[in-house]
PDB file of N, CA and C in Angstrom:
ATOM      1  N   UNK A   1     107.701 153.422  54.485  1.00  0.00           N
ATOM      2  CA  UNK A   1     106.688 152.426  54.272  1.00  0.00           C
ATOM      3  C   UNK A   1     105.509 152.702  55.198  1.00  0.00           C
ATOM      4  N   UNK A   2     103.984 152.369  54.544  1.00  0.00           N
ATOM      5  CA  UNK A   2     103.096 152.836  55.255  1.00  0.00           C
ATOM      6  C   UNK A   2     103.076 151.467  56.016  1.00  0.00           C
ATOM      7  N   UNK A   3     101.986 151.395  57.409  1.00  0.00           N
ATOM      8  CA  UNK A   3     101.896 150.381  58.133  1.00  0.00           C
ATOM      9  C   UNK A   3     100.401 150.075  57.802  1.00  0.00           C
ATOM     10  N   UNK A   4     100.411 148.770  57.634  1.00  0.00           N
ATOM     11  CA  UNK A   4      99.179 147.976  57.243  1.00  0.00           C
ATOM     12  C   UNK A   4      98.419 147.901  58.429  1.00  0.00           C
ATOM     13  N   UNK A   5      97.180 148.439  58.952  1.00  0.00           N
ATOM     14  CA  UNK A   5      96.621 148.325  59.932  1.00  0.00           C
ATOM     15  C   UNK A   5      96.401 146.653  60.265  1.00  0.00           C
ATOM     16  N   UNK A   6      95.740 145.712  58.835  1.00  0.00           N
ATOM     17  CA  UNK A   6      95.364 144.896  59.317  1.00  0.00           C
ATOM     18  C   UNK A   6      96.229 143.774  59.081  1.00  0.00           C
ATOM     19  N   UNK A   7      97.562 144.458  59.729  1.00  0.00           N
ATOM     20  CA  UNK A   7      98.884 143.415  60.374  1.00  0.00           C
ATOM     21  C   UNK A   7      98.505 142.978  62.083  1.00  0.00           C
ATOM     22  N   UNK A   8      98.020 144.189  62.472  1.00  0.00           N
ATOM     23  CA  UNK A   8      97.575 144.192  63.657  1.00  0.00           C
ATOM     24  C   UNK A   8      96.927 142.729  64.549  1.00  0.00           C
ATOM     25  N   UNK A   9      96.283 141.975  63.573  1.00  0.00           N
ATOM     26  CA  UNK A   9      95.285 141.274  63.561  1.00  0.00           C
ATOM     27  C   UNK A   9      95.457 139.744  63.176  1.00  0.00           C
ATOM     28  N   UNK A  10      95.264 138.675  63.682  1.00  0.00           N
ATOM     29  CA  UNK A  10      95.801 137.977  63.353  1.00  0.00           C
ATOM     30  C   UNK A  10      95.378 137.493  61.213  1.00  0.00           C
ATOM     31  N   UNK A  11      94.093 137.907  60.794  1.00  0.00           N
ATOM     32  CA  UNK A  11      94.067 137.573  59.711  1.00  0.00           C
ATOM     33  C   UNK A  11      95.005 137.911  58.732  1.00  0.00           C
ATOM     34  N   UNK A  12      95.376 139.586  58.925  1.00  0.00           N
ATOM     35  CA  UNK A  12      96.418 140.291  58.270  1.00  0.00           C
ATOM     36  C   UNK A  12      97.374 139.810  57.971  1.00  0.00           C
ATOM     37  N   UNK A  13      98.032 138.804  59.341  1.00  0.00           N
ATOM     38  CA  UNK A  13      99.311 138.372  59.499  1.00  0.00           C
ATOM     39  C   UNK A  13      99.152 137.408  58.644  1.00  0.00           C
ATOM     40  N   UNK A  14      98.417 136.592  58.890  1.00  0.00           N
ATOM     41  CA  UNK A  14      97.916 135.002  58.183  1.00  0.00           C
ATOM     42  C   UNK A  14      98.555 135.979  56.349  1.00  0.00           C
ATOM     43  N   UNK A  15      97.809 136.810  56.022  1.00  0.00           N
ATOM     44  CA  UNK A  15      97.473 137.062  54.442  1.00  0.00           C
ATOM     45  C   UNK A  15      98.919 137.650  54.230  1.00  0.00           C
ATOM     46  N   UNK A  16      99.559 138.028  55.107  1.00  0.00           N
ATOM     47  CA  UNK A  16     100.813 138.548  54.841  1.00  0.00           C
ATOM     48  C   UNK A  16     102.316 137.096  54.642  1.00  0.00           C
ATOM     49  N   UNK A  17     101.887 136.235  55.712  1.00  0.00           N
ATOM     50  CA  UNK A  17     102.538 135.349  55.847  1.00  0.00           C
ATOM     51  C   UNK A  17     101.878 134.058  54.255  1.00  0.00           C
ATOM     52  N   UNK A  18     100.811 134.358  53.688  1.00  0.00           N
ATOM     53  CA  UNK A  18     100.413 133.159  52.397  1.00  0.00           C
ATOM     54  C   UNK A  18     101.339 134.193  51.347  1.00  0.00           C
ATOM     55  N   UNK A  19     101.245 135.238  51.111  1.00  0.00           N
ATOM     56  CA  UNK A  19     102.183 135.780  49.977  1.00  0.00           C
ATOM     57  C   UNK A  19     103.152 135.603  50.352  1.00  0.00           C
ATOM     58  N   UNK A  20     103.619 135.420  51.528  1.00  0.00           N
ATOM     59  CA  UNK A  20     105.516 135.282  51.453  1.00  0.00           C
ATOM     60  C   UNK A  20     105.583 133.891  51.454  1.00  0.00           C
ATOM     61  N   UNK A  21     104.700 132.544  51.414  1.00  0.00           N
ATOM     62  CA  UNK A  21     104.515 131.547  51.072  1.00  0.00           C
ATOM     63  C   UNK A  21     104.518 131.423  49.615  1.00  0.00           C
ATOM     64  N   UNK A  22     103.710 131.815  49.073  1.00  0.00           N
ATOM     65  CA  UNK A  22     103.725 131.684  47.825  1.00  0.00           C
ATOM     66  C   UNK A  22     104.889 132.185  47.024  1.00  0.00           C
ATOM     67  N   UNK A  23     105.506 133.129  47.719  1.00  0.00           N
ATOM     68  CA  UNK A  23     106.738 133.624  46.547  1.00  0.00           C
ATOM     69  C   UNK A  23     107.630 132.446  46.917  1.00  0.00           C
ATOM     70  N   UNK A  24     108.069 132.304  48.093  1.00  0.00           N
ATOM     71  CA  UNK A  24     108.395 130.330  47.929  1.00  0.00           C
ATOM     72  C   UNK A  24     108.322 129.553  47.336  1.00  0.00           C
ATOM     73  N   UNK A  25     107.046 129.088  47.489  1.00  0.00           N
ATOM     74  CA  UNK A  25     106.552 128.162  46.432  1.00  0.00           C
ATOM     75  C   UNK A  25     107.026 127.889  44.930  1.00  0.00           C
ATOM     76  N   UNK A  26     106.977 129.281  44.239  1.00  0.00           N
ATOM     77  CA  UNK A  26     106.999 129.676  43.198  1.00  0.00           C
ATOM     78  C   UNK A  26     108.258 129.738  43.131  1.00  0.00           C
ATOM     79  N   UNK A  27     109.396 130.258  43.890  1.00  0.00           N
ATOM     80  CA  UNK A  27     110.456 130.270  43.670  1.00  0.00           C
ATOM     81  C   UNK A  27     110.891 128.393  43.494  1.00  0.00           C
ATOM     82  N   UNK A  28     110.951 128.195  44.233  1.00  0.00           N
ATOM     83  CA  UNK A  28     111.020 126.407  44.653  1.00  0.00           C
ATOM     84  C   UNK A  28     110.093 125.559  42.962  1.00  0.00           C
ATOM     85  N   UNK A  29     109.678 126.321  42.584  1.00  0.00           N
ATOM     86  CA  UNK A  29     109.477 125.548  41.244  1.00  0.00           C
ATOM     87  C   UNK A  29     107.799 124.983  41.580  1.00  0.00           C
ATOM     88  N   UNK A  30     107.159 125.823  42.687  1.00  0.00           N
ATOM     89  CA  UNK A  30     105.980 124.636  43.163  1.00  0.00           C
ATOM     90  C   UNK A  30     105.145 125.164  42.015  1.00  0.00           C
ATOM     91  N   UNK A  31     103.573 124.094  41.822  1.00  0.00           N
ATOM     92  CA  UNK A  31     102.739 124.872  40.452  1.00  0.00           C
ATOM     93  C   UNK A  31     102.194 125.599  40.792  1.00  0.00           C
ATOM     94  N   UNK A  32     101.698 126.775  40.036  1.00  0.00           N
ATOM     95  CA  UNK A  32     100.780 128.113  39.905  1.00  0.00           C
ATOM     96  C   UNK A  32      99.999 127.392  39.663  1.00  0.00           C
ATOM     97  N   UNK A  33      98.457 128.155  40.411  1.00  0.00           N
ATOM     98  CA  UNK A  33      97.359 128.296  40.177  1.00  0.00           C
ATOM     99  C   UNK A  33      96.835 129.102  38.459  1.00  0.00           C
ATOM    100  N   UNK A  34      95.560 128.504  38.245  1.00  0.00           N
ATOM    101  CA  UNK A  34      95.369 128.849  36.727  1.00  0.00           C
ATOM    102  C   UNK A  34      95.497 130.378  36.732  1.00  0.00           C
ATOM    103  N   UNK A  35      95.143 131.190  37.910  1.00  0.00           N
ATOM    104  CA  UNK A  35      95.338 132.825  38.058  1.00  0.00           C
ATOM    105  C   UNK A  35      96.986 132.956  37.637  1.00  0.00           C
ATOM    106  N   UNK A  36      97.741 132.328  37.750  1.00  0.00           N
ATOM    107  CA  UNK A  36      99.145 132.341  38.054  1.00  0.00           C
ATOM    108  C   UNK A  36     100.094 132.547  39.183  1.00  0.00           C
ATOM    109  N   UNK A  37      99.038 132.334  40.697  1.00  0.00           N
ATOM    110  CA  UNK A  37      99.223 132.428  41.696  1.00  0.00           C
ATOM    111  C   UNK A  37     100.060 131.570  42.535  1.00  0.00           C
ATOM    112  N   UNK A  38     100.751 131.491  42.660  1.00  0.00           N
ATOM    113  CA  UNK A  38     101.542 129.777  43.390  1.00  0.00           C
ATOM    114  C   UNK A  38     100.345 129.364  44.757  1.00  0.00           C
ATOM    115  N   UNK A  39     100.441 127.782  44.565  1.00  0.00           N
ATOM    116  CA  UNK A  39      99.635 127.140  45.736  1.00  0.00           C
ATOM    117  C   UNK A  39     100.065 126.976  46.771  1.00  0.00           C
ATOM    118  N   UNK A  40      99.708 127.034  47.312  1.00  0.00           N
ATOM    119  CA  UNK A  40     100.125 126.490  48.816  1.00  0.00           C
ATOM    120  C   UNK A  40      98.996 126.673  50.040  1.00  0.00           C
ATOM    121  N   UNK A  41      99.246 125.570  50.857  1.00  0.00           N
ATOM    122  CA  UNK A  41      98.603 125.272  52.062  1.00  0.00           C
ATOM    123  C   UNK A  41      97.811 127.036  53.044  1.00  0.00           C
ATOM    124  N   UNK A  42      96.466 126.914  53.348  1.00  0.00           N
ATOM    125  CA  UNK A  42      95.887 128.108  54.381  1.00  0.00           C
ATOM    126  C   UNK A  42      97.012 128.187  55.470  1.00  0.00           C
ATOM    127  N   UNK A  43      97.225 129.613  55.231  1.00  0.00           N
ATOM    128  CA  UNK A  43      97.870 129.523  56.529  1.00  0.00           C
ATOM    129  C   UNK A  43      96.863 129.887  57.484  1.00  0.00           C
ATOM    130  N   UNK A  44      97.252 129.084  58.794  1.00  0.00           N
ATOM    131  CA  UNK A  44      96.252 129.699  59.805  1.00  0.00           C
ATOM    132  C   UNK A  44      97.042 129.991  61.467  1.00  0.00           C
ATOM    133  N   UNK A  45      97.016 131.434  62.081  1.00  0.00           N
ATOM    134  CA  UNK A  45      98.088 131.817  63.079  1.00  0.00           C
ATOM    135  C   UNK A  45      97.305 131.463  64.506  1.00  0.00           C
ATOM    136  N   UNK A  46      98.025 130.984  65.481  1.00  0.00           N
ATOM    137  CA  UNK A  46      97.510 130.805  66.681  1.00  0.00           C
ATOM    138  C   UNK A  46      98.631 131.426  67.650  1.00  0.00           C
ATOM    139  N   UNK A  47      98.179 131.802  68.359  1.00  0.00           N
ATOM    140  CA  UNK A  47      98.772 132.415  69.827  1.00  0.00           C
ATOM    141  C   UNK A  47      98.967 131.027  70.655  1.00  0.00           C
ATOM    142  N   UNK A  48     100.307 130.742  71.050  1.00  0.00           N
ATOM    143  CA  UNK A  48     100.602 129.628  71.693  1.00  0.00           C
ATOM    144  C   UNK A  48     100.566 129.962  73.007  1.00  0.00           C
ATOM    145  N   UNK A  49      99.778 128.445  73.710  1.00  0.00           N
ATOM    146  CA  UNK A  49      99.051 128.599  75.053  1.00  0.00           C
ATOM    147  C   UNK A  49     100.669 129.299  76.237  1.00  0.00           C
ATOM    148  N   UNK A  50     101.594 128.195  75.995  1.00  0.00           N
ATOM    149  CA  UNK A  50     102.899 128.913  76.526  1.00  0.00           C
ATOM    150  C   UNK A  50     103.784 130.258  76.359  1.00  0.00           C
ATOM    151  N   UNK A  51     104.155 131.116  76.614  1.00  0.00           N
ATOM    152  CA  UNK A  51     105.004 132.225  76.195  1.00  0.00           C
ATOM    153  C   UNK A  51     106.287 131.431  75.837  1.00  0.00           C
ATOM    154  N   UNK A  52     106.867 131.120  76.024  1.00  0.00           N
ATOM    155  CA  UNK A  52     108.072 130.581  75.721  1.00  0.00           C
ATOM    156  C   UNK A  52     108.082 129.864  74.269  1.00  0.00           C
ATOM    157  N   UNK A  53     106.752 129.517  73.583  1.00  0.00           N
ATOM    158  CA  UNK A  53     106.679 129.077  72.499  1.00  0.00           C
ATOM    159  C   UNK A  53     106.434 130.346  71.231  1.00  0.00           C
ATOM    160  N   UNK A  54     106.956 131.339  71.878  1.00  0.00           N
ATOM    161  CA  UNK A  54     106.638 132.715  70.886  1.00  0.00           C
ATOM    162  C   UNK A  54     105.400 133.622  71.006  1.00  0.00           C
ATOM    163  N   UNK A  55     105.383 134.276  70.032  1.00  0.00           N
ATOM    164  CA  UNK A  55     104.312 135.316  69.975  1.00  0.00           C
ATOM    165  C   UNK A  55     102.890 134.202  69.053  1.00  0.00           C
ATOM    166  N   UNK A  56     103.347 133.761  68.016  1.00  0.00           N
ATOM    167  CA  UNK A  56     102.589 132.979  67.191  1.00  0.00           C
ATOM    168  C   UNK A  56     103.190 131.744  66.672  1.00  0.00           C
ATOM    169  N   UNK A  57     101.715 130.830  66.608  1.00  0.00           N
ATOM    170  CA  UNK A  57     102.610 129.455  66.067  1.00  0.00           C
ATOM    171  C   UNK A  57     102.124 129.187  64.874  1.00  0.00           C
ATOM    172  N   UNK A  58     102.337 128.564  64.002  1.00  0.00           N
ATOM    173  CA  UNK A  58     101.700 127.962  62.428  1.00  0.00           C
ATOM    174  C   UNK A  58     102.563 126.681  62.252  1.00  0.00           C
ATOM    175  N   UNK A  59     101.845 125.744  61.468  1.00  0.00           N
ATOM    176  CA  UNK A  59     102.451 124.279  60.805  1.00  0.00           C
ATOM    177  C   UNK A  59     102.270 124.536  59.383  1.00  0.00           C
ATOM    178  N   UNK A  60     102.250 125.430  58.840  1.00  0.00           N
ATOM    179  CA  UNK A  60     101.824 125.778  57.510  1.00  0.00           C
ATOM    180  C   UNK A  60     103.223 125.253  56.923  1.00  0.00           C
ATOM    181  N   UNK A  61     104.706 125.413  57.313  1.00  0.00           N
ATOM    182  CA  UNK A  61     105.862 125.045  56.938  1.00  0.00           C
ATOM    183  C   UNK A  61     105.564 123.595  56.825  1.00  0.00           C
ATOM    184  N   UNK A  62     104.906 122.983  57.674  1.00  0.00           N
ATOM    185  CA  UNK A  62     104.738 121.134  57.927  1.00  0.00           C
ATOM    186  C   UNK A  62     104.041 120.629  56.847  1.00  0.00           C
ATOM    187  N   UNK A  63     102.472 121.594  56.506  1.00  0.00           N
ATOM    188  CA  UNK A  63     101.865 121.789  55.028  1.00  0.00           C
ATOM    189  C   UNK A  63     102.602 121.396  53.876  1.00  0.00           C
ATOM    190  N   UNK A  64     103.414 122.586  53.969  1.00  0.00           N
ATOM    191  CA  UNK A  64     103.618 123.185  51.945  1.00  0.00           C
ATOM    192  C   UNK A  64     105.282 121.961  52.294  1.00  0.00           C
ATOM    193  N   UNK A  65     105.852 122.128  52.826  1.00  0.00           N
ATOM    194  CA  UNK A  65     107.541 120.846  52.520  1.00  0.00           C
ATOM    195  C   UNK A  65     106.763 119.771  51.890  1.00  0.00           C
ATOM    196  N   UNK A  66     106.125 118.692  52.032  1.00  0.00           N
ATOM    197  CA  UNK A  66     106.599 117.615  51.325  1.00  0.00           C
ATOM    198  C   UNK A  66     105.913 117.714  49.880  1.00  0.00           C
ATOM    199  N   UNK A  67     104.904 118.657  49.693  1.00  0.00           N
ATOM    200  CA  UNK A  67     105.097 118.809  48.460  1.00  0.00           C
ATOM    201  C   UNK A  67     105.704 119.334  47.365  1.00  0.00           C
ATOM    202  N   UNK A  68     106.721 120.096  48.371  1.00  0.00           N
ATOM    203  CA  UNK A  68     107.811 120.956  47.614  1.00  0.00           C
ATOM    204  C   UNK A  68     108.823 119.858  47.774  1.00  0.00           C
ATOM    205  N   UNK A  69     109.220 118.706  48.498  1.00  0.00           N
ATOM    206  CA  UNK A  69     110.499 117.989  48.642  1.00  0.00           C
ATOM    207  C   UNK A  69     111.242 118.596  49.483  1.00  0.00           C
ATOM    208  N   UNK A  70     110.936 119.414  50.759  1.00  0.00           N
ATOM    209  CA  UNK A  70     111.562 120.303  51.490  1.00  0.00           C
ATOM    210  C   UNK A  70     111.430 119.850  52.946  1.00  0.00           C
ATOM    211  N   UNK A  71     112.952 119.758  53.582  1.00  0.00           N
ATOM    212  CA  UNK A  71     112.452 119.641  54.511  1.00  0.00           C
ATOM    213  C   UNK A  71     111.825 120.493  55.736  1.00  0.00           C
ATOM    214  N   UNK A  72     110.712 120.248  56.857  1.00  0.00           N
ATOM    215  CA  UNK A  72     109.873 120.883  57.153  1.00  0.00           C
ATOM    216  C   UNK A  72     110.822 122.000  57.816  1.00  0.00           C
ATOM    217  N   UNK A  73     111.225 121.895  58.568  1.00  0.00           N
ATOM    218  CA  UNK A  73     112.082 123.357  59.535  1.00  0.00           C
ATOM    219  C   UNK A  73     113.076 124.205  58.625  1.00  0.00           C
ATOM    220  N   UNK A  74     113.917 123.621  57.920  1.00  0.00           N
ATOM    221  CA  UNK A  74     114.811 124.603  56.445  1.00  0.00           C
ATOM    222  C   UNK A  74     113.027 125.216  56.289  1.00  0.00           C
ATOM    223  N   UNK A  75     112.280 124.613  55.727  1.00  0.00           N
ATOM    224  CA  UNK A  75     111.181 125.932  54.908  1.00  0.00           C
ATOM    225  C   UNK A  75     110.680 126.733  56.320  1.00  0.00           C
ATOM    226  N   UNK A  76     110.504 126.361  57.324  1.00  0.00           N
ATOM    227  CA  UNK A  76     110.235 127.211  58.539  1.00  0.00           C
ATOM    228  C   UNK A  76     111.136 128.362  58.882  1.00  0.00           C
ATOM    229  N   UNK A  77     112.488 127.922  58.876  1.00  0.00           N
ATOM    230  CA  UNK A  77     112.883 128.807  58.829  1.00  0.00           C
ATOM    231  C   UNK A  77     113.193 130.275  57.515  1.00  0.00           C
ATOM    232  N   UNK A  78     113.306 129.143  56.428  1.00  0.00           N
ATOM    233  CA  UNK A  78     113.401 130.303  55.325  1.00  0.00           C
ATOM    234  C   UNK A  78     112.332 131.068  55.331  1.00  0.00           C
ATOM    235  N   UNK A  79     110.896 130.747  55.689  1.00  0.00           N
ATOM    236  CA  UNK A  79     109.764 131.550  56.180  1.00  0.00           C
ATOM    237  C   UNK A  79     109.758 132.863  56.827  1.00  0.00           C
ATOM    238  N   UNK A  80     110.707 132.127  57.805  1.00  0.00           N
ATOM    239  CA  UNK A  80     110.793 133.099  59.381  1.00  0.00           C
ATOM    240  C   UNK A  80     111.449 134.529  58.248  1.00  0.00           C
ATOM    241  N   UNK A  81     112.706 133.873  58.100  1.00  0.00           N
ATOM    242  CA  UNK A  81     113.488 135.092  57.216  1.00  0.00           C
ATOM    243  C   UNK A  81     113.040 135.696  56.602  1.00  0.00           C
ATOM    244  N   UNK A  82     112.481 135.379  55.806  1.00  0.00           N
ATOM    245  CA  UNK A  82     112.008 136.472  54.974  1.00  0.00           C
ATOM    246  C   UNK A  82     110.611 137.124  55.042  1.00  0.00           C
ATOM    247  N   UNK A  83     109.877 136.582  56.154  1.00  0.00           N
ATOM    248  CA  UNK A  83     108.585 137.482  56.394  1.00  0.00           C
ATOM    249  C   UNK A  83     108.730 138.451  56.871  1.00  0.00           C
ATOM    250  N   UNK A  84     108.403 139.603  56.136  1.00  0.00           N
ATOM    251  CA  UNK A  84     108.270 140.930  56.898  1.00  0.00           C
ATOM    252  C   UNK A  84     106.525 141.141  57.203  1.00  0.00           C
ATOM    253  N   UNK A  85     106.524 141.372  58.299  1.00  0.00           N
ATOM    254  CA  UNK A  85     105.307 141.713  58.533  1.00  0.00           C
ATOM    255  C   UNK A  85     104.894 143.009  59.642  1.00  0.00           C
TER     256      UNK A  85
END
């Protein structure tokens, strides 16, 4: 696999982390966009002021659950899992 330079970066990550949102979504039954895109909430990545709170933080899981009927940390974590980035 080639490496995506602009993983590097926090936008990359962001655009890497909305497609593995959306295949969620979509899996979970949420609606497609008229493109046929599944919706869901911007993700947006921040560097948390503490180290102990990780490398990066997002509420984007806090976002997209209640309109999926999900609760918020199960979709955080199913997130975590399956993002490759």
């Amino acid at each position: 696999m080639v490496a995506d330079d602009s993983l590097f970066e926090l936008p990359g990550l962001s655009r890497s982390l909305e497609r593995t949102l959306a295949g969620l979504i979509e899996e979970k039954g949420g609606k497609a966009r008229p493109g046929g895109e599944a919706r869901g909430p911007a993700v947006e990545l921040a560097m948390p002021a503490r180290p102990e709170f990780g490398d990066l933080s997002t509420s984007v899981a806090l976002a997209a659950a209640g309109p999926l009927g999900l609760v918020p940390r199960l979709l955080a974590t199913e997130l975590r899992d399956r993002w490759v980035a």
